[in-house]
N, C-alpha and C. Protein backbone atom coordinates (compact mmCIF):
# COMPACT_ATOMS: atom_id res chain seq x y z
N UNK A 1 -202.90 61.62 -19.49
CA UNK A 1 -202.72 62.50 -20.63
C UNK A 1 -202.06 61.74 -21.80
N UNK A 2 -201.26 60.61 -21.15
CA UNK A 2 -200.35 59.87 -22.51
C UNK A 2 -201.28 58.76 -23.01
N UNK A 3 -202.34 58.37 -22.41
CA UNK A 3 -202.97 57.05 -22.22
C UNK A 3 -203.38 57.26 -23.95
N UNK A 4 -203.93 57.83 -24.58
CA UNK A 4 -204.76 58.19 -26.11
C UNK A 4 -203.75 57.72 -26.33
N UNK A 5 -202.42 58.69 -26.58
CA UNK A 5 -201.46 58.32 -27.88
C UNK A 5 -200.55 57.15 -27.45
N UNK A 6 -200.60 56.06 -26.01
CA UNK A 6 -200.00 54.79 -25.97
C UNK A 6 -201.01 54.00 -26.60
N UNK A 7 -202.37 53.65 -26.07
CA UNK A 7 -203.91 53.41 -26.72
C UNK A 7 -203.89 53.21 -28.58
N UNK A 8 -203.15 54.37 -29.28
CA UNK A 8 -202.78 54.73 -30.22
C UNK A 8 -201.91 53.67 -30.82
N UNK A 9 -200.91 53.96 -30.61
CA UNK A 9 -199.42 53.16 -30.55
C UNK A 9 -199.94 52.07 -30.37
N UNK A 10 -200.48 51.67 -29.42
CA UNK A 10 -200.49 49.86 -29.30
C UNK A 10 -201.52 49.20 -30.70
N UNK A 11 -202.68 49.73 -30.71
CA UNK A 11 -203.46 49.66 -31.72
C UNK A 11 -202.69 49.74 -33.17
N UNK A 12 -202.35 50.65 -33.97
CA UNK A 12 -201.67 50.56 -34.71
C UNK A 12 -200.31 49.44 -35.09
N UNK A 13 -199.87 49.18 -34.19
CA UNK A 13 -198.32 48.29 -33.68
C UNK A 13 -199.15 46.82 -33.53
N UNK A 14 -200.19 46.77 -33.31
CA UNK A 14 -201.29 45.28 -33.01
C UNK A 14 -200.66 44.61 -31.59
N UNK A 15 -200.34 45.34 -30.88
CA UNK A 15 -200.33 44.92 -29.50
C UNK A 15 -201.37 45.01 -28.63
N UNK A 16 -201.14 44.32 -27.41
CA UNK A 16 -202.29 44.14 -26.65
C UNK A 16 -201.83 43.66 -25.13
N UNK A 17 -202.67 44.05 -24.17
CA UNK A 17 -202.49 44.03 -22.33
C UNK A 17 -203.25 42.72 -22.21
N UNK A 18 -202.55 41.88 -21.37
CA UNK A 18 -202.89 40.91 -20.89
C UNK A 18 -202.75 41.03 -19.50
N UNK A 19 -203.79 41.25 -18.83
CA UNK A 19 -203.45 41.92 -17.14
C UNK A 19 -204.03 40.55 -15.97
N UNK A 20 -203.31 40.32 -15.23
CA UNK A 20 -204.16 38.95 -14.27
C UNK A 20 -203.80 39.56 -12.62
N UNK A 21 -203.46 41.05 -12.73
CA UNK A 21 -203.23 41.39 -11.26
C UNK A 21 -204.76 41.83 -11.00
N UNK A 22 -204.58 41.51 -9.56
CA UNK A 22 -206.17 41.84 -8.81
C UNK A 22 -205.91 43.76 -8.43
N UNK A 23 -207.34 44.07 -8.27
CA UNK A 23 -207.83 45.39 -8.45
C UNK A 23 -207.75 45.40 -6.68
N UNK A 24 -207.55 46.74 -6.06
CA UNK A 24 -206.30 47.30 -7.11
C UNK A 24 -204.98 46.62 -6.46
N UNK A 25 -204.33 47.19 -7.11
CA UNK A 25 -202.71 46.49 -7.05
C UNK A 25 -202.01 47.41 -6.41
N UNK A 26 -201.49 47.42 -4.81
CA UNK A 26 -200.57 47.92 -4.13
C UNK A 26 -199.53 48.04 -4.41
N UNK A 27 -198.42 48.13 -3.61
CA UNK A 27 -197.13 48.33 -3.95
C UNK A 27 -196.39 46.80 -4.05
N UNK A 28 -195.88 46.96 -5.59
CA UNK A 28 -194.83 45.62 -5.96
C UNK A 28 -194.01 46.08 -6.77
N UNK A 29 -193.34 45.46 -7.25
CA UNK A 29 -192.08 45.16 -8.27
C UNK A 29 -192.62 44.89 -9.37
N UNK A 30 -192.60 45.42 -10.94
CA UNK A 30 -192.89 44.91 -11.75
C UNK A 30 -191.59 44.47 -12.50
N UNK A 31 -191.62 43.12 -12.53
CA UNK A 31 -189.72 42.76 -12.80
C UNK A 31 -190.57 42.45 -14.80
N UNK A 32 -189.77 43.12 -15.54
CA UNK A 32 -189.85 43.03 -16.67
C UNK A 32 -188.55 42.22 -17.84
N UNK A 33 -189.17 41.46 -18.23
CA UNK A 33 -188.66 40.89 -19.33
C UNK A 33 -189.24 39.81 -20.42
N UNK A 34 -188.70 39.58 -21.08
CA UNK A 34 -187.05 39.66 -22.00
C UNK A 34 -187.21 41.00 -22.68
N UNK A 35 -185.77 41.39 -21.61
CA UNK A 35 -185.43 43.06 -22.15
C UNK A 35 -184.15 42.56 -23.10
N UNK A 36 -184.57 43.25 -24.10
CA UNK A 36 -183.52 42.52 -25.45
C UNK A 36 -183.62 43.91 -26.85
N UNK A 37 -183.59 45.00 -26.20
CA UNK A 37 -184.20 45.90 -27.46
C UNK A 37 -184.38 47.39 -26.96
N UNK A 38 -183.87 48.60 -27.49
CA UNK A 38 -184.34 50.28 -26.77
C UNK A 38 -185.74 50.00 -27.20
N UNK A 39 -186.39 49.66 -27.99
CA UNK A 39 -188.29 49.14 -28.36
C UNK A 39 -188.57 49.25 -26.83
N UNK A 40 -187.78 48.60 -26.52
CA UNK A 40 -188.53 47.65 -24.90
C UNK A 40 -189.06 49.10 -24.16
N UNK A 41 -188.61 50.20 -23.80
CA UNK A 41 -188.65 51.28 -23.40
C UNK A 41 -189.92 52.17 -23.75
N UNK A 42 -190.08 51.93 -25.00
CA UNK A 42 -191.38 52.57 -25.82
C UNK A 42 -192.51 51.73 -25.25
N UNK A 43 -192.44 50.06 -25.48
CA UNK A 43 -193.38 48.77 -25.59
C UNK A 43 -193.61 49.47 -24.15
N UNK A 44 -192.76 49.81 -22.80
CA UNK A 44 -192.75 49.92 -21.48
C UNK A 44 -194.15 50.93 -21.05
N UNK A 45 -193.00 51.95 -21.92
CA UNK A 45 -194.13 53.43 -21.00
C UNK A 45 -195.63 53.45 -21.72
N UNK A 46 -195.66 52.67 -23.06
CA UNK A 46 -197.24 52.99 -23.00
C UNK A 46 -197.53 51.72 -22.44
N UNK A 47 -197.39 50.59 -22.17
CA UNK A 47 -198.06 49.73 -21.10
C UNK A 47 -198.65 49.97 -19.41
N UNK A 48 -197.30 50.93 -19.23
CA UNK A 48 -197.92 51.69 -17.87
C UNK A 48 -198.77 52.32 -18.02
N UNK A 49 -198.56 53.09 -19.45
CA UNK A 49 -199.72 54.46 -19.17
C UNK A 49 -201.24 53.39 -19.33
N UNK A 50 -201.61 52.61 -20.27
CA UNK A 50 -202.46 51.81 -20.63
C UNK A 50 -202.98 51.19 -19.35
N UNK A 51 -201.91 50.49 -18.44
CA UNK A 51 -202.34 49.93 -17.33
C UNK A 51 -202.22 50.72 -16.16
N UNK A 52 -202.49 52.49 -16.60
CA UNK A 52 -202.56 53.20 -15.34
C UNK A 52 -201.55 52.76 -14.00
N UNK A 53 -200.63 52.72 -14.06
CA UNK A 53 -199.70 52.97 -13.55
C UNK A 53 -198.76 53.93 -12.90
N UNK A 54 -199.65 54.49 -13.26
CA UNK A 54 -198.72 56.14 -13.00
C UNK A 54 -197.82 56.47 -11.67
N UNK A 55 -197.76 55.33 -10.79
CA UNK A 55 -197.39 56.08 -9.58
C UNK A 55 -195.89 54.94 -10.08
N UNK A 56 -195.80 54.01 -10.95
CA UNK A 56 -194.64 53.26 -11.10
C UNK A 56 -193.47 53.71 -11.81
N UNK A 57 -192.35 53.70 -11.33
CA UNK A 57 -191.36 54.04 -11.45
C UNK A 57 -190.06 53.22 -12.05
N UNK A 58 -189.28 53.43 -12.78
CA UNK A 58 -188.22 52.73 -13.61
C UNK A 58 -187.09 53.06 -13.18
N UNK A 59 -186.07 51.64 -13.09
CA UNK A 59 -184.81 52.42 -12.64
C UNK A 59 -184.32 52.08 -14.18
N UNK A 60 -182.87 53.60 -14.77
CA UNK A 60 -182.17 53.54 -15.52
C UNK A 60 -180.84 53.78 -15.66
N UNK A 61 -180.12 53.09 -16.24
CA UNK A 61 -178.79 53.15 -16.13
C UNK A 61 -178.66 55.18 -16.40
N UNK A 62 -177.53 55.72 -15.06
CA UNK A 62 -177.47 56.65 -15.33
C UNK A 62 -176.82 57.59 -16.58
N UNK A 63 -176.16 56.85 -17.85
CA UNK A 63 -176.22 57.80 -19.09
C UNK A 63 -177.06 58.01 -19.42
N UNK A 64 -178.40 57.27 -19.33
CA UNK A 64 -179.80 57.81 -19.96
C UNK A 64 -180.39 59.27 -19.66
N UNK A 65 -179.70 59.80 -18.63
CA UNK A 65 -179.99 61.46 -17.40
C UNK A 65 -179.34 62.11 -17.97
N UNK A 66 -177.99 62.25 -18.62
CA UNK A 66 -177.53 63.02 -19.14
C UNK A 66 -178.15 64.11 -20.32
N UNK A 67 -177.58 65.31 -20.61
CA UNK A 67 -178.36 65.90 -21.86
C UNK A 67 -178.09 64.99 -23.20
N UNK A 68 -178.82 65.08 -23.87
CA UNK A 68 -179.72 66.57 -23.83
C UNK A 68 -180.94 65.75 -23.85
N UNK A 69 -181.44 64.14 -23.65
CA UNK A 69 -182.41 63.70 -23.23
C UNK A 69 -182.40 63.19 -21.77
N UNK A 70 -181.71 63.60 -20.85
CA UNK A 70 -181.98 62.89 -19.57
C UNK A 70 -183.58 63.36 -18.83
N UNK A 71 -183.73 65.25 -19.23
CA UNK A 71 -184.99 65.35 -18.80
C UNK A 71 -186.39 64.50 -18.97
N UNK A 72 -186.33 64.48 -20.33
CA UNK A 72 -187.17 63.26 -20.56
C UNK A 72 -187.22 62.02 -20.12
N UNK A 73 -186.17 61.55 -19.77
CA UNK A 73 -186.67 59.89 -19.00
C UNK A 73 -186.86 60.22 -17.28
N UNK A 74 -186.66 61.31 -16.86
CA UNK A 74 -186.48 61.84 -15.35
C UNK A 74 -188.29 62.24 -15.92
N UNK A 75 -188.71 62.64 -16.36
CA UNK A 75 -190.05 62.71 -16.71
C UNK A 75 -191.55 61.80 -17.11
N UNK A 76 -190.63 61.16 -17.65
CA UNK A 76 -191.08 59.49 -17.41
C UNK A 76 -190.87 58.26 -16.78
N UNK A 77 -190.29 59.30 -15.18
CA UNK A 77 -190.42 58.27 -14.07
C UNK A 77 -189.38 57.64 -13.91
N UNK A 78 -188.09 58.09 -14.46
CA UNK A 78 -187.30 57.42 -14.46
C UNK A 78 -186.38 57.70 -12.83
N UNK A 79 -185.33 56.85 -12.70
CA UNK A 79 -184.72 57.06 -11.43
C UNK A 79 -183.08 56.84 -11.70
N UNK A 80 -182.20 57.46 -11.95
CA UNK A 80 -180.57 56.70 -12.41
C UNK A 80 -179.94 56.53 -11.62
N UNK A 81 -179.12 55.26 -11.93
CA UNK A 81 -178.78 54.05 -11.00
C UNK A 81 -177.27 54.32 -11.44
N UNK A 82 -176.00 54.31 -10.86
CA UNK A 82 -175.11 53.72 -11.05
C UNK A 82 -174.76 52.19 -10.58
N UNK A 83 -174.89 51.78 -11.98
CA UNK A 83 -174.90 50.44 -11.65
C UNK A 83 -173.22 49.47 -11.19
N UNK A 84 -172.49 50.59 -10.80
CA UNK A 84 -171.02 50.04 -10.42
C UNK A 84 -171.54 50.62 -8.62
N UNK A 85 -172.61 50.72 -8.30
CA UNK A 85 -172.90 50.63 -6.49
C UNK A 85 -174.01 50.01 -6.59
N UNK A 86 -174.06 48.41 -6.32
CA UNK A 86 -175.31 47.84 -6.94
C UNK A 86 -175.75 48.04 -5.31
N UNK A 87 -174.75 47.81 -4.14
CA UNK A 87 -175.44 47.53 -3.14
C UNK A 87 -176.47 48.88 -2.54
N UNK A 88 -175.84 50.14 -2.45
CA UNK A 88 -176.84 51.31 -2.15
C UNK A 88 -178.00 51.30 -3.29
N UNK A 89 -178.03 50.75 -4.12
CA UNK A 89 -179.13 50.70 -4.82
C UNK A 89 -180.56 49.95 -4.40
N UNK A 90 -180.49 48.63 -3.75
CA UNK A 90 -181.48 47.85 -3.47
C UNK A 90 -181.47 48.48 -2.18
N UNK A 91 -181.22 49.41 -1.30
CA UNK A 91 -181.36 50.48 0.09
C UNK A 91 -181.99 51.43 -0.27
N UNK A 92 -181.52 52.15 -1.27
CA UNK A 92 -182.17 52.99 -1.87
C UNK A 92 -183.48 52.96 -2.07
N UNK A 93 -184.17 51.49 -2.96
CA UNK A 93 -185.56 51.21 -3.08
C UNK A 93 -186.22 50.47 -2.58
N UNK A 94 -185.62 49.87 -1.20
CA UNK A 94 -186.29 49.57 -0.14
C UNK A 94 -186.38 50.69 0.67
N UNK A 95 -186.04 52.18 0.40
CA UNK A 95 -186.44 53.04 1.32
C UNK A 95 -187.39 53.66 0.36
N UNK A 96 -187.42 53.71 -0.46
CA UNK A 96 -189.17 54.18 -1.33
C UNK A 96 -190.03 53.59 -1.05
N UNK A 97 -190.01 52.38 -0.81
CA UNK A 97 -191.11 51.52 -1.01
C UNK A 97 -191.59 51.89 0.61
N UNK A 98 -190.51 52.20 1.69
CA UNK A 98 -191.25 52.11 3.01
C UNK A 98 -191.67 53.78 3.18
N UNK A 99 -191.07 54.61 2.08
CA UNK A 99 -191.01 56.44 2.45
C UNK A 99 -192.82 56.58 0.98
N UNK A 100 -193.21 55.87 0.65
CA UNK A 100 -193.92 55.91 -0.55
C UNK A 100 -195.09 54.91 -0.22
N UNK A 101 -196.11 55.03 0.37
CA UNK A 101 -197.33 54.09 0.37
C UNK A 101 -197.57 53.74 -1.28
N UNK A 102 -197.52 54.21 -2.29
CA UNK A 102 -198.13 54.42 -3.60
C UNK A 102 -197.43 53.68 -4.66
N UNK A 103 -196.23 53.65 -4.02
CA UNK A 103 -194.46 53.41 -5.05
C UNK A 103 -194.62 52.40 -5.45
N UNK A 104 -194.38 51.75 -6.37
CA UNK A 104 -193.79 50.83 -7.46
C UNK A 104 -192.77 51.01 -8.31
N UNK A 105 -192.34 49.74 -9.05
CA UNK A 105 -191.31 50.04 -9.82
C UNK A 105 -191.00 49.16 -10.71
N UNK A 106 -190.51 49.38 -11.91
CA UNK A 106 -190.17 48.72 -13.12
C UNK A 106 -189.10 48.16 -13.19
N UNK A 107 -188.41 47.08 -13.16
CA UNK A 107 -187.12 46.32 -12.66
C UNK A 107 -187.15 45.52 -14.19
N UNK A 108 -185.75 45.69 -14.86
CA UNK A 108 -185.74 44.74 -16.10
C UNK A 108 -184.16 43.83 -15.41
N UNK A 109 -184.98 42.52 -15.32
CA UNK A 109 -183.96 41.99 -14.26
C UNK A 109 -182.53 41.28 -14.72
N UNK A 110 -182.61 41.36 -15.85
CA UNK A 110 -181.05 41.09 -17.14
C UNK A 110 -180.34 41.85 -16.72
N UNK A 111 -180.34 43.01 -16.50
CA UNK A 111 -179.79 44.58 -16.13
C UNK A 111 -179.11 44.72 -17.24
N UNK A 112 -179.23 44.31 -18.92
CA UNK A 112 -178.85 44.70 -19.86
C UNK A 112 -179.97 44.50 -20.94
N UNK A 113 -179.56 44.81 -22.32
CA UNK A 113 -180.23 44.65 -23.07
C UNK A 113 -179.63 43.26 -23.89
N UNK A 114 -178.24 42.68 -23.56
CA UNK A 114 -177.72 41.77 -24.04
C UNK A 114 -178.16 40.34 -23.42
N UNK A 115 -178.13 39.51 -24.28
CA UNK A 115 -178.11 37.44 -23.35
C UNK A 115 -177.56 37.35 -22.05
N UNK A 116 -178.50 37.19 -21.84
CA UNK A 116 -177.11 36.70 -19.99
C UNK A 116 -178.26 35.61 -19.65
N UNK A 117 -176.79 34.40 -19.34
CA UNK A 117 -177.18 33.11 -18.65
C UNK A 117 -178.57 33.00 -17.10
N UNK A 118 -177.86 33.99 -16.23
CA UNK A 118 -178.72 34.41 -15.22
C UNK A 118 -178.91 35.84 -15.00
N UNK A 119 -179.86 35.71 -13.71
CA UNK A 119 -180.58 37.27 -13.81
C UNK A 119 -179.55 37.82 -12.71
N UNK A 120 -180.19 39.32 -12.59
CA UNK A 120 -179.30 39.78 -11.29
C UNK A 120 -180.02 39.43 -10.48
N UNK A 121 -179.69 39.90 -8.88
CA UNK A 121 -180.65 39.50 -7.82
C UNK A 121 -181.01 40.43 -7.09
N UNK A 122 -180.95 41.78 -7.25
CA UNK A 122 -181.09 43.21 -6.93
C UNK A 122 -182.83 43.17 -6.52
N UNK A 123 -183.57 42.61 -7.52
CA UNK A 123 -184.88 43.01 -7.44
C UNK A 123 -185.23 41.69 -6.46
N UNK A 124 -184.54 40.31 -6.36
CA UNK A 124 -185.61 40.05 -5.01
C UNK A 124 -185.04 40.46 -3.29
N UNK A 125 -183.70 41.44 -3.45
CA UNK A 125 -182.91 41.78 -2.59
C UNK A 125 -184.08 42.99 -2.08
N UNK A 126 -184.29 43.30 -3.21
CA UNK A 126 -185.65 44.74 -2.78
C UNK A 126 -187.31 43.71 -2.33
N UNK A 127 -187.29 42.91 -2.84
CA UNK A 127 -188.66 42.42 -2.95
C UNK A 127 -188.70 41.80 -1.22
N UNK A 128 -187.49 41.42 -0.92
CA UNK A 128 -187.60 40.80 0.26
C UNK A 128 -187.33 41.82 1.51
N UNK A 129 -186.53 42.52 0.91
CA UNK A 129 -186.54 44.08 2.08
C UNK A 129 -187.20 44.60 2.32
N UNK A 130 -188.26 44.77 1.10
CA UNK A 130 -189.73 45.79 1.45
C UNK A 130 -190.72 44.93 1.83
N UNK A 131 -190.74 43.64 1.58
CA UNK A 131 -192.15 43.09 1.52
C UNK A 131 -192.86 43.44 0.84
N UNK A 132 -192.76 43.20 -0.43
CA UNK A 132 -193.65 43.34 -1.41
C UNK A 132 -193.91 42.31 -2.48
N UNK A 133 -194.99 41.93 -3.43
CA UNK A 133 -194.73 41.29 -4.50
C UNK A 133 -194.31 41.30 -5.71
N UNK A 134 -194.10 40.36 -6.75
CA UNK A 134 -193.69 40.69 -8.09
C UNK A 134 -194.51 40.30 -9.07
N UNK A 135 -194.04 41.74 -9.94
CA UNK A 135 -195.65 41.15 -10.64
C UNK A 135 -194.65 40.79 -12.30
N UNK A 136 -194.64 39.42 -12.55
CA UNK A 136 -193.77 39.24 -13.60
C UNK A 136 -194.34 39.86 -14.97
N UNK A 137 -193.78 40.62 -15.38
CA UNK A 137 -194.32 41.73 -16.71
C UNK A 137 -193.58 40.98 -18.05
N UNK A 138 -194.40 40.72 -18.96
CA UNK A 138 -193.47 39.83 -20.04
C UNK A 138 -193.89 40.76 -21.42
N UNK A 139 -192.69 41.26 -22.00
CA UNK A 139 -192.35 41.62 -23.54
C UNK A 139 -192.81 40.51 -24.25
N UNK A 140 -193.52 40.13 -25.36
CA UNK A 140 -193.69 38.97 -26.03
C UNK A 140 -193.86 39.45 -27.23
N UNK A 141 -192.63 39.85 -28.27
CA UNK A 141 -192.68 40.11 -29.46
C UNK A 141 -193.32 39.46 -30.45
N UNK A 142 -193.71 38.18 -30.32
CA UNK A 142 -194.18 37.16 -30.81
C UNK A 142 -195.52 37.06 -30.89
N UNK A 143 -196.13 37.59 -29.50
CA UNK A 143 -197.66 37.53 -30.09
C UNK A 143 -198.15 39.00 -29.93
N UNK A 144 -196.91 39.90 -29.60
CA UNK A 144 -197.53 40.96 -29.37
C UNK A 144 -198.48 41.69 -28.61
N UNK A 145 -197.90 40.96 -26.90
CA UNK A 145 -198.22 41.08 -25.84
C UNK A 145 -197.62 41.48 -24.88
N UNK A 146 -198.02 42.37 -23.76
CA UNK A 146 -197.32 42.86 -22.44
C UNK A 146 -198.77 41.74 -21.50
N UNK A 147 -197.83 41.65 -20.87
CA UNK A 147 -198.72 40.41 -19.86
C UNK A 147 -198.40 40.83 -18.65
N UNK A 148 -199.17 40.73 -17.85
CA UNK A 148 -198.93 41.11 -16.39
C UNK A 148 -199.42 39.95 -15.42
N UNK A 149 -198.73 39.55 -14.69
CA UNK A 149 -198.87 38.03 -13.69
C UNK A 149 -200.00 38.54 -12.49
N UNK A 150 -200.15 37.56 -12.34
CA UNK A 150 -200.98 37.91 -10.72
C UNK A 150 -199.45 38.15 -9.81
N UNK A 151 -199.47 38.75 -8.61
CA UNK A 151 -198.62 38.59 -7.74
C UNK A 151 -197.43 37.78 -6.96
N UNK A 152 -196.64 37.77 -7.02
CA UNK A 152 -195.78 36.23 -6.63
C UNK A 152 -194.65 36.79 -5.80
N UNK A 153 -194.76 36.30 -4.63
CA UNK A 153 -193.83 36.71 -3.51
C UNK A 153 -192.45 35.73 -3.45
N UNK A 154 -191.55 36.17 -3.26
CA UNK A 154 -190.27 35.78 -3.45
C UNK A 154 -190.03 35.12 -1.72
N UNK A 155 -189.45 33.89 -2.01
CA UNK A 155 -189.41 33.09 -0.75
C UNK A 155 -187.71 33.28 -0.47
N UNK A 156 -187.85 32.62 0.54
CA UNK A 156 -186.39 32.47 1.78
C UNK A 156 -185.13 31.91 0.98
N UNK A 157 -185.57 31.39 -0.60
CA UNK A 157 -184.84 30.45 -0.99
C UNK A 157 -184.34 31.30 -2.68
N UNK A 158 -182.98 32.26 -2.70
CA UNK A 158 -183.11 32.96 -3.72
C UNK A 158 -182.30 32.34 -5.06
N UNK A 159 -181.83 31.45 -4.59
CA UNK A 159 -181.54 30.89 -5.61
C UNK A 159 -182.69 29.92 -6.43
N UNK A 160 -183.66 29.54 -6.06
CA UNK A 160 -184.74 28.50 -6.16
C UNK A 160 -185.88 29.84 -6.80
N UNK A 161 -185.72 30.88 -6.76
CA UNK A 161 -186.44 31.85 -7.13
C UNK A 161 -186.39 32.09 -8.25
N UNK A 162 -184.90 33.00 -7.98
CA UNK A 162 -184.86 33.21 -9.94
C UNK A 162 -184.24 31.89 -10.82
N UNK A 163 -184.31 30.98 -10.73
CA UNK A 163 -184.07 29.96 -11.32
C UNK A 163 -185.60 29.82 -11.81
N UNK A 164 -186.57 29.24 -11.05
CA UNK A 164 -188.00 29.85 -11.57
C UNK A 164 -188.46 30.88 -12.35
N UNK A 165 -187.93 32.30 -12.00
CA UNK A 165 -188.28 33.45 -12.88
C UNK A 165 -187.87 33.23 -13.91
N UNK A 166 -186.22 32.57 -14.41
CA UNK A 166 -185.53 32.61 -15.38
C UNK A 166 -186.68 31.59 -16.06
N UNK A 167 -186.70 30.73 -16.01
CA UNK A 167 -187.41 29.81 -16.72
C UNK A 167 -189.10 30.14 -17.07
N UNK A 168 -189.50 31.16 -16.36
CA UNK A 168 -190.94 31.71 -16.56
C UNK A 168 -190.92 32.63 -17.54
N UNK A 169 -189.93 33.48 -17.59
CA UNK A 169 -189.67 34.15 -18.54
C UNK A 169 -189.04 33.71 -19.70
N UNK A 170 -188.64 32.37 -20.01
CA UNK A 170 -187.80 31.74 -21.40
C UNK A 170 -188.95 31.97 -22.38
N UNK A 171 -190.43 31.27 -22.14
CA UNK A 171 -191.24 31.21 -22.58
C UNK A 171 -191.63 32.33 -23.71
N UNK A 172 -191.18 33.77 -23.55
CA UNK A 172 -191.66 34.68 -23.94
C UNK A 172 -190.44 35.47 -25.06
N UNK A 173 -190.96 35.96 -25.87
CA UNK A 173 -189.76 36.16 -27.47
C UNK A 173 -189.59 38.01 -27.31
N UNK A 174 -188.57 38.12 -26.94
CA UNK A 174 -187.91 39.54 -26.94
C UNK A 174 -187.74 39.83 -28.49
N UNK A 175 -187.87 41.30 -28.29
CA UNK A 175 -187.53 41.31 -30.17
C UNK A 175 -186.34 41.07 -30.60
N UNK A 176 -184.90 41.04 -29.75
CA UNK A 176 -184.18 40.41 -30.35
C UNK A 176 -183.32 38.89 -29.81
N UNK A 177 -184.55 38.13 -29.30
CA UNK A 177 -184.10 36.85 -29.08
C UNK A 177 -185.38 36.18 -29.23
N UNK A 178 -185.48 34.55 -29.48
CA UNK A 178 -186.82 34.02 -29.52
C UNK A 178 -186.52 33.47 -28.08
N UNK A 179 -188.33 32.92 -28.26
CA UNK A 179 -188.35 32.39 -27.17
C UNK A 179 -187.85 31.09 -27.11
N UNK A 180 -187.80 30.22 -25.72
CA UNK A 180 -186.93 29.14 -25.72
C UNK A 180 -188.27 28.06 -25.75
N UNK A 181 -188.04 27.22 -25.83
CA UNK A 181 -189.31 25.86 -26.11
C UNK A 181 -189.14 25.88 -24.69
N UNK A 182 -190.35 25.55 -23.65
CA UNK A 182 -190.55 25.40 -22.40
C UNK A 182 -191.23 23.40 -22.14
């Protein structure tokens, strides 16, 4: 029902889907970034709706639930996190992913909208609990792209991981940071 007026939005805005996941796409992690912007949120939900997504789900810091807009992001799939219990959190969505054949989820892995040196590690704490893959989702203010990776499974080695992610993602220009020369 949202797909026209994201379709809309992106067209107008001169954005565009760059998709390299195989058909169809089971249950993964879509770890998103460079989250650097509330944009990012808008750029988000019409990319899902665009890339039919519908069964994927976002976690958000829980002031976003509050009135008098919390209905609305609980409506757009949202899920609120207190992020001062990080550990029941990655339990939490390793029990969706095993209570949910369908489930996915939107992970912005900064867990802010501010610079940070490294990522959190919540999402390969889930990626490796559920067995699932990640599908690296990139903001690219710059060319005015949502990109979607083929699949990439998170190994035994988590520090050697997101040290990789971090650096896969430098590449790409948040609206309020550029990208880094790779």
């Amino acid at each position: 029902m949202f797909r026209p007026i994201a379709l809309l939005i992106f067209r107008i805005w001169g954005w565009k889907i760059v998709d390299h996941r195989p058909r169809p796409m089971g249950q993964c992690i879509y770890l998103v970034a460079p989250h650097t912007s509330n944009w990012d949120f808008l750029v988000g939900v019409c990319a899902r709706s665009i890339a039919r997504l519908k069964n994927t789900k976002y976690l958000g810091k829980k002031e976003l639930f509050r009135p008098p807009y919390g209905w609305l992001f609980r409506a757009l799939g949202g899920y609120p996190v207190d992020r001062g219990k990080a550990a029941n959190i990655t339990d939490q969505v390793v029990g969706y992913f095993r209570g949910m054949p369908d489930f996915s989820i939107g992970i912005a892995p900064e867990g802010t909208r501010k610079q940070v040196k490294t990522l959190k590690s919540g999402f390969w704490h889930i990626a490796r609990g559920a067995n699932v893959p990640l599908i690296l989702t990139s903001f690219d203010y710059a060319r005015k792209e949502v990109t979607f990776s083929e699949p990439w499974w998170a190994t035994e080695d988590k520090d050697k991981d997101i040290a990789w992610i971090t650096a896969y993602f430098q590449r790409f220009a948040g609206k309020n940071r550029p990208a880094l020369a790779v």
